[in-house]
Protein backbone atom coordinates (compact mmCIF):
# COMPACT_ATOMS: atom_id res chain seq x y z
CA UNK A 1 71.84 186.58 66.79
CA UNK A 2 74.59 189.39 66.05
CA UNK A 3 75.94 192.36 67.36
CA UNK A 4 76.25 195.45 64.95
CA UNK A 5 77.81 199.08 66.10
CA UNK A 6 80.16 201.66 64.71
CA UNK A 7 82.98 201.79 67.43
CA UNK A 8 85.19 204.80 68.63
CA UNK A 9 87.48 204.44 65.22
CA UNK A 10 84.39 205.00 63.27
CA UNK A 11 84.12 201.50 62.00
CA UNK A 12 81.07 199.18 61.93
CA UNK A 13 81.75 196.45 64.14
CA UNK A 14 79.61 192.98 63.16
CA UNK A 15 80.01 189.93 66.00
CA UNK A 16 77.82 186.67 66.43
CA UNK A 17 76.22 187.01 70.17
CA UNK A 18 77.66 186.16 72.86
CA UNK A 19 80.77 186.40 72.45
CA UNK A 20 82.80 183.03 73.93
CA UNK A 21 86.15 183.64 74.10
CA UNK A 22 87.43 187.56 75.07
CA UNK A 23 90.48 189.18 75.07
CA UNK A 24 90.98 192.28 76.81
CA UNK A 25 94.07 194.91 76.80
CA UNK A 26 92.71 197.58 78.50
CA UNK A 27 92.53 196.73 82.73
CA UNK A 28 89.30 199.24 83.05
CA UNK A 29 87.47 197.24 80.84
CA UNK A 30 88.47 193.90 81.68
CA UNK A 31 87.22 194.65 85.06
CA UNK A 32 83.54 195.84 83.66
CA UNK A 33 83.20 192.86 81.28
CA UNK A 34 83.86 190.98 84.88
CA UNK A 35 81.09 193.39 86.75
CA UNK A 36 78.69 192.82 83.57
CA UNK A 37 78.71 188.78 84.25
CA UNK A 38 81.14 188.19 81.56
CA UNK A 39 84.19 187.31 83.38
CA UNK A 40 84.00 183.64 82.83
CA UNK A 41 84.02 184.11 78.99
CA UNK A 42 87.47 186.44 79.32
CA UNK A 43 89.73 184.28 78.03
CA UNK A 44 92.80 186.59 78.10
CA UNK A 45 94.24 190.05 79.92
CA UNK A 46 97.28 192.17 80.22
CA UNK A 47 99.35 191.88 83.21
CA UNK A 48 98.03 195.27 84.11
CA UNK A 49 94.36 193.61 84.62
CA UNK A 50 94.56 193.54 88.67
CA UNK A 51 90.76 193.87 89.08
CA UNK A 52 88.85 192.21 89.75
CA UNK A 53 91.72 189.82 91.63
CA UNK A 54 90.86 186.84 89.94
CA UNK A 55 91.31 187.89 86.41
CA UNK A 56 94.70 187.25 86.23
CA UNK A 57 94.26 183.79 87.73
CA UNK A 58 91.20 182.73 85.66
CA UNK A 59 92.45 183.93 81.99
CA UNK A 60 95.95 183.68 80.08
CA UNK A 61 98.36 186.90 80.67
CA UNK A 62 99.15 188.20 77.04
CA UNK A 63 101.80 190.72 77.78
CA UNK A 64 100.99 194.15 78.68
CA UNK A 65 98.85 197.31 77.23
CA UNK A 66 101.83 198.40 74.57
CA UNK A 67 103.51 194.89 74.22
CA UNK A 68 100.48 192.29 74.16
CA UNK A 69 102.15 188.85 72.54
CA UNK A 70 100.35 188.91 68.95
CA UNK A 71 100.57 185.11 69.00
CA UNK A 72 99.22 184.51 72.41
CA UNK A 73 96.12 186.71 71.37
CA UNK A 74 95.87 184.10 68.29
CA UNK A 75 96.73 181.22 70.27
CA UNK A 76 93.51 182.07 72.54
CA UNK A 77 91.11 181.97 69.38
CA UNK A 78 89.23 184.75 70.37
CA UNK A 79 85.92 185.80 68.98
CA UNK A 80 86.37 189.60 70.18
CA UNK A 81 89.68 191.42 71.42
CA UNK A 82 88.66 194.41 73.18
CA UNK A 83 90.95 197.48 72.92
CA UNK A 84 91.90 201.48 73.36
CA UNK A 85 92.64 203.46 71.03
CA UNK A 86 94.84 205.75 73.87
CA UNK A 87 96.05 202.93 75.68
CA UNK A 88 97.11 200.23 73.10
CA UNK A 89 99.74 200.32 69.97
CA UNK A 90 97.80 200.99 66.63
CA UNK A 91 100.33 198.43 65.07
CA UNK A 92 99.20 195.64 67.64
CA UNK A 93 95.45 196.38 66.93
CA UNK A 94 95.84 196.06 63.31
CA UNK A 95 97.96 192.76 63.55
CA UNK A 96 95.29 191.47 65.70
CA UNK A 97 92.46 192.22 63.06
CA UNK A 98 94.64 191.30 59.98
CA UNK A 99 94.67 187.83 60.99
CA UNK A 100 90.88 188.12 60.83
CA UNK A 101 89.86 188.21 64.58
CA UNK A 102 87.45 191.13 65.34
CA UNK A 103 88.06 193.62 67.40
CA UNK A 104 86.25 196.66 69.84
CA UNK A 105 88.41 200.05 69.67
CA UNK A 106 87.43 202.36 72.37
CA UNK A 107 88.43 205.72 73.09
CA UNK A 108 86.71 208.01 76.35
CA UNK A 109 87.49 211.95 75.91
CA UNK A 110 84.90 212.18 79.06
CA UNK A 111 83.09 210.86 81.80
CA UNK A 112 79.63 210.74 80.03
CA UNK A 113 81.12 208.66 76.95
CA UNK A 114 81.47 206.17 79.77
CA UNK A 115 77.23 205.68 79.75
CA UNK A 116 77.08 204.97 76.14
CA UNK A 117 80.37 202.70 76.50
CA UNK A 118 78.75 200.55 79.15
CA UNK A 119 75.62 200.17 77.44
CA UNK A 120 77.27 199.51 73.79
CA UNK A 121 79.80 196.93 75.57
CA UNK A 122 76.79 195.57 77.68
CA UNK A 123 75.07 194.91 74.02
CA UNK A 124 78.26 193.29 72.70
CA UNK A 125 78.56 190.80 75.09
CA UNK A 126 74.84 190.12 75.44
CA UNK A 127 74.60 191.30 79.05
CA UNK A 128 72.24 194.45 78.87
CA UNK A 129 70.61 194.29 81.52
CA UNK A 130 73.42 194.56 84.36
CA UNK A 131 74.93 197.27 81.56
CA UNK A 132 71.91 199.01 81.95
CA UNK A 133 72.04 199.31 85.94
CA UNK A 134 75.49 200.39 85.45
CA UNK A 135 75.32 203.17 82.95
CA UNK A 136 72.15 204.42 85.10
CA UNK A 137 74.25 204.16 87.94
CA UNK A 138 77.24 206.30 86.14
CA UNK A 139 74.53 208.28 84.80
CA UNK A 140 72.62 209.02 88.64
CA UNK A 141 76.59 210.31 90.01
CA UNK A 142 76.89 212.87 87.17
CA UNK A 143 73.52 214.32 87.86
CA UNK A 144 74.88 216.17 90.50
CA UNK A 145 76.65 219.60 88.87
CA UNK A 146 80.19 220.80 90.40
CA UNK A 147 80.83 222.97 92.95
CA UNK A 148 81.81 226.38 91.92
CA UNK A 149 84.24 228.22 92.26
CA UNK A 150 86.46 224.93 91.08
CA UNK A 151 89.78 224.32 93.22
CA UNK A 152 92.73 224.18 91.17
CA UNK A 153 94.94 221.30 91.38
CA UNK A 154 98.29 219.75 90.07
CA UNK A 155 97.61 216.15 89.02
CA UNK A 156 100.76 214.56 86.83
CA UNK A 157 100.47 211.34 85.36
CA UNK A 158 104.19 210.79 84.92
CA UNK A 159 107.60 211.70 86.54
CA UNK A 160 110.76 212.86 84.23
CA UNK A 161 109.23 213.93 82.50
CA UNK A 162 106.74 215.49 84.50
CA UNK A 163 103.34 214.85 82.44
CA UNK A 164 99.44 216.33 82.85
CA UNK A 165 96.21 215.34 81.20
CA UNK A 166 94.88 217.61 78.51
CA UNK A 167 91.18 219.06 79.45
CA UNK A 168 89.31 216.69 76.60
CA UNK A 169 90.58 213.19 78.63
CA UNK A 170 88.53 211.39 80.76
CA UNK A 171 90.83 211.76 83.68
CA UNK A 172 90.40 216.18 83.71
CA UNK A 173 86.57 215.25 83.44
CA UNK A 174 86.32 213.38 86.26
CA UNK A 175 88.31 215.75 88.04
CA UNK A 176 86.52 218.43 86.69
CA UNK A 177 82.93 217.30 87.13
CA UNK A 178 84.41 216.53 91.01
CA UNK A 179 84.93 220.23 91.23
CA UNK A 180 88.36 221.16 90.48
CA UNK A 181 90.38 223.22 87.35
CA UNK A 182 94.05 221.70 86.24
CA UNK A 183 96.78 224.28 86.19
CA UNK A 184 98.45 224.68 83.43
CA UNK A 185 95.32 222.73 81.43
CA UNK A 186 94.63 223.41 77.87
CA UNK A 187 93.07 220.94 75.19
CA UNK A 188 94.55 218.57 73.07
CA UNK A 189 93.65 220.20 70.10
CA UNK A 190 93.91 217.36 68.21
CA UNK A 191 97.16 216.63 69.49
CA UNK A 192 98.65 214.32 72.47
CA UNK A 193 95.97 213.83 75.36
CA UNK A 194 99.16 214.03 77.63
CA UNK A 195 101.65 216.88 77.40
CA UNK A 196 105.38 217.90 79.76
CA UNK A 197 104.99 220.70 82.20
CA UNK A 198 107.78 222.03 84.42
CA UNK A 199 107.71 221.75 87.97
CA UNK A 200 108.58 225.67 88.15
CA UNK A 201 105.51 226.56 85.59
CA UNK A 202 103.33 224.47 88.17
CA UNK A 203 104.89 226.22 91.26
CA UNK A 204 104.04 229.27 89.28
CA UNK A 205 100.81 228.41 88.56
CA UNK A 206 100.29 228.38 92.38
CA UNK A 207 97.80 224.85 92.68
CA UNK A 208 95.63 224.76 95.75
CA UNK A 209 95.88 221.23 95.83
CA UNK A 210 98.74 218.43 95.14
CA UNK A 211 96.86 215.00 93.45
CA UNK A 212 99.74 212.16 93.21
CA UNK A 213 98.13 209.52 91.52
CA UNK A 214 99.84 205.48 92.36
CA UNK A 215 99.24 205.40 88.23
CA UNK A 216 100.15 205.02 84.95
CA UNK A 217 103.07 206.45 87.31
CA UNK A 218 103.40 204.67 90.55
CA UNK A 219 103.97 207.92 92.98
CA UNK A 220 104.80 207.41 96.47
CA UNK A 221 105.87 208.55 99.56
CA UNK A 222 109.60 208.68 98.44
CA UNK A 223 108.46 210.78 95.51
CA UNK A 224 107.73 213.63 98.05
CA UNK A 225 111.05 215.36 98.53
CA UNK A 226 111.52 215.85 95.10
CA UNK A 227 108.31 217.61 94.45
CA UNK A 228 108.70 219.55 97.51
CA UNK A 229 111.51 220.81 96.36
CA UNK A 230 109.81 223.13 93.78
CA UNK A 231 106.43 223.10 95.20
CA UNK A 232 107.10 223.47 98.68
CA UNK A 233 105.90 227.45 98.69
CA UNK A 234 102.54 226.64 97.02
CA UNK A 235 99.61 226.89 98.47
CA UNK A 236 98.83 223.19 98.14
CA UNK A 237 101.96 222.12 100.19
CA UNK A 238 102.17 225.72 102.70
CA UNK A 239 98.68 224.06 103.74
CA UNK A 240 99.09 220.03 103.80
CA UNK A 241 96.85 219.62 100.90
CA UNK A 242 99.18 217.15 99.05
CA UNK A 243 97.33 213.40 98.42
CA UNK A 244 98.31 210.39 97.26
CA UNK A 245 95.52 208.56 95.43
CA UNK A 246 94.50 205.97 93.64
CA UNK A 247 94.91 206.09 90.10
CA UNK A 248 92.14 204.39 89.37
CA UNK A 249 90.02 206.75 90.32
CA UNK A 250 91.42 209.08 87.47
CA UNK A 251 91.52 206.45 84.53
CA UNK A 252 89.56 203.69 85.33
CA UNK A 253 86.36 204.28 83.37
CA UNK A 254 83.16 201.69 84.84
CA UNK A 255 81.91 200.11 87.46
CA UNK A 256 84.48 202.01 90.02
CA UNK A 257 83.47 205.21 88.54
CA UNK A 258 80.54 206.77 90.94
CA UNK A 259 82.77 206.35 93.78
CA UNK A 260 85.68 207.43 92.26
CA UNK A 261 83.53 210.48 92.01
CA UNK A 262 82.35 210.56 94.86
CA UNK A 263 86.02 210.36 96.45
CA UNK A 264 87.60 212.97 94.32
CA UNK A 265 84.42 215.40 95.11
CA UNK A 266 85.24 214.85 99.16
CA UNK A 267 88.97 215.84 98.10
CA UNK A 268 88.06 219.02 96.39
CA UNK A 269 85.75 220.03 99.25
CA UNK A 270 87.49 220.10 102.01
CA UNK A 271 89.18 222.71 100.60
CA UNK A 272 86.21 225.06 100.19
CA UNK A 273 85.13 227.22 103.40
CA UNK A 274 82.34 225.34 105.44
């Protein structure tokens, strides 16, 4: 039995089923092929794969999303490397697959794309039907249509320099299908996903809301000051409405998805009148 699918680079991607030995280099999506029942065939993970706990403990660290050891990959012998186009070096990909081992390239541009993602995985790994529950699951959370008017928001996803999401990532989506509008957003237009802003253009912008995610860019606490600094006169921070959060609730695309929704949307209204 095989597996046969054009992937997010456009390529037709042929595997014998199941697959045995799996490395992943994107955390999200180590932690679905662990919620789809695969976890005890994931041979290998970045030292960014934190979730579930034990998948750092059960498979072989390989380095990290944009410096994965090529040769640990190899040494692994796996039958399918799972990657992102966004979050992994095109150079390591294509070293991976020149020494013949195949790989999945992903990309996500929205929350939807998610769906089809679990089910295609969910058919790669032979493990439809709990990729099934889970994309109707996904699917079930999204039914539900934003709240209008959106609330705008300032959510960076880097410090010096200070970085936002363009409006075609899945991270705005989310956000957006929660019910609130980036400042400052515009699309990628076929350029970087991620683009600088300037803490006075956001001030300017006037957010009603302050989102400090703990990642790609751990913010914290001690963060604070600084911002204030040249947001303290917005709205957001003239009214408290300034929240750390968990990252993963932006860019983690799977099984955490429908409550991260559900999270974000509680954010967003609380700032709308009753």
């Amino acid at each position: 039995m095989s597996f046969s699918a054009i992937d997010a680079s456009g390529r037709r991607v042929t595997l014998a089923l199941p697959p045995r030995r799996i490395v992943s280099l994107v955390p999200s999506l180590t932690e679905l092929c662990f919620a789809l029942g695969a976890g005890d065939r994931v041979v290998g993970v970045t030292r960014f794969c934190e979730q579930p706990p034990d998948a750092r403990r059960l498979a072989r660290i390989v380095g990290g999303t944009k410096d994965p050891r090529i040769d640990r990959v190899l040494a692994l012998d796996p039958d399918l490397v799972i990657v992102s186009l966004e979050e992994n070096r095109k150079e390591d990909v294509e070293a991976i697959e020149t020494a013949g081992v195949v790989t999945w390239r992903t990309l996500l541009e929205d929350v939807p794309a998610s769906v089809a993602l679990v089910r295609q995985l969910g058919r790669a790994l032979a493990a439809e039907a709990p990729a099934d529950a889970l994309a109707a699951a996904i699917a079930d959370a999204l039914a539900t249509p934003p709240p209008a008017p959106p609330v705008r928001y300032f959510c960076p996803i880097w410090r010096h320099p200070y970085m936002i999401a363009a409006t075609d990532t899945y991270m705005s989506d989310i956000l957006a299908r929660a019910g609130g509008e980036g400042v400052l957003a515009r699309p990628s237009g076929g350029g970087p996903h991620y683009f600088e802003v300037s803490l006075a253009d956001v001030a300017a912008a006037a957010p009603a809301v302050v989102l400090l995610p703990s990642e790609p860019y751990p913010f914290a606490p001690k963060h604070l000051p600084e911002i204030e600094d040249s947001l303290g006169d917005t709205p957001a921070w003239r009214a408290g409405h300034v929240h750390l959060i968990d990252g993963k609730d932006v860019a983690w695309y799977g099984p955490r998805t429908p409550a991260a929704l559900a999270r974000l949307r509680s954010i967003f209204a609380a700032l709308r009148p009753a």
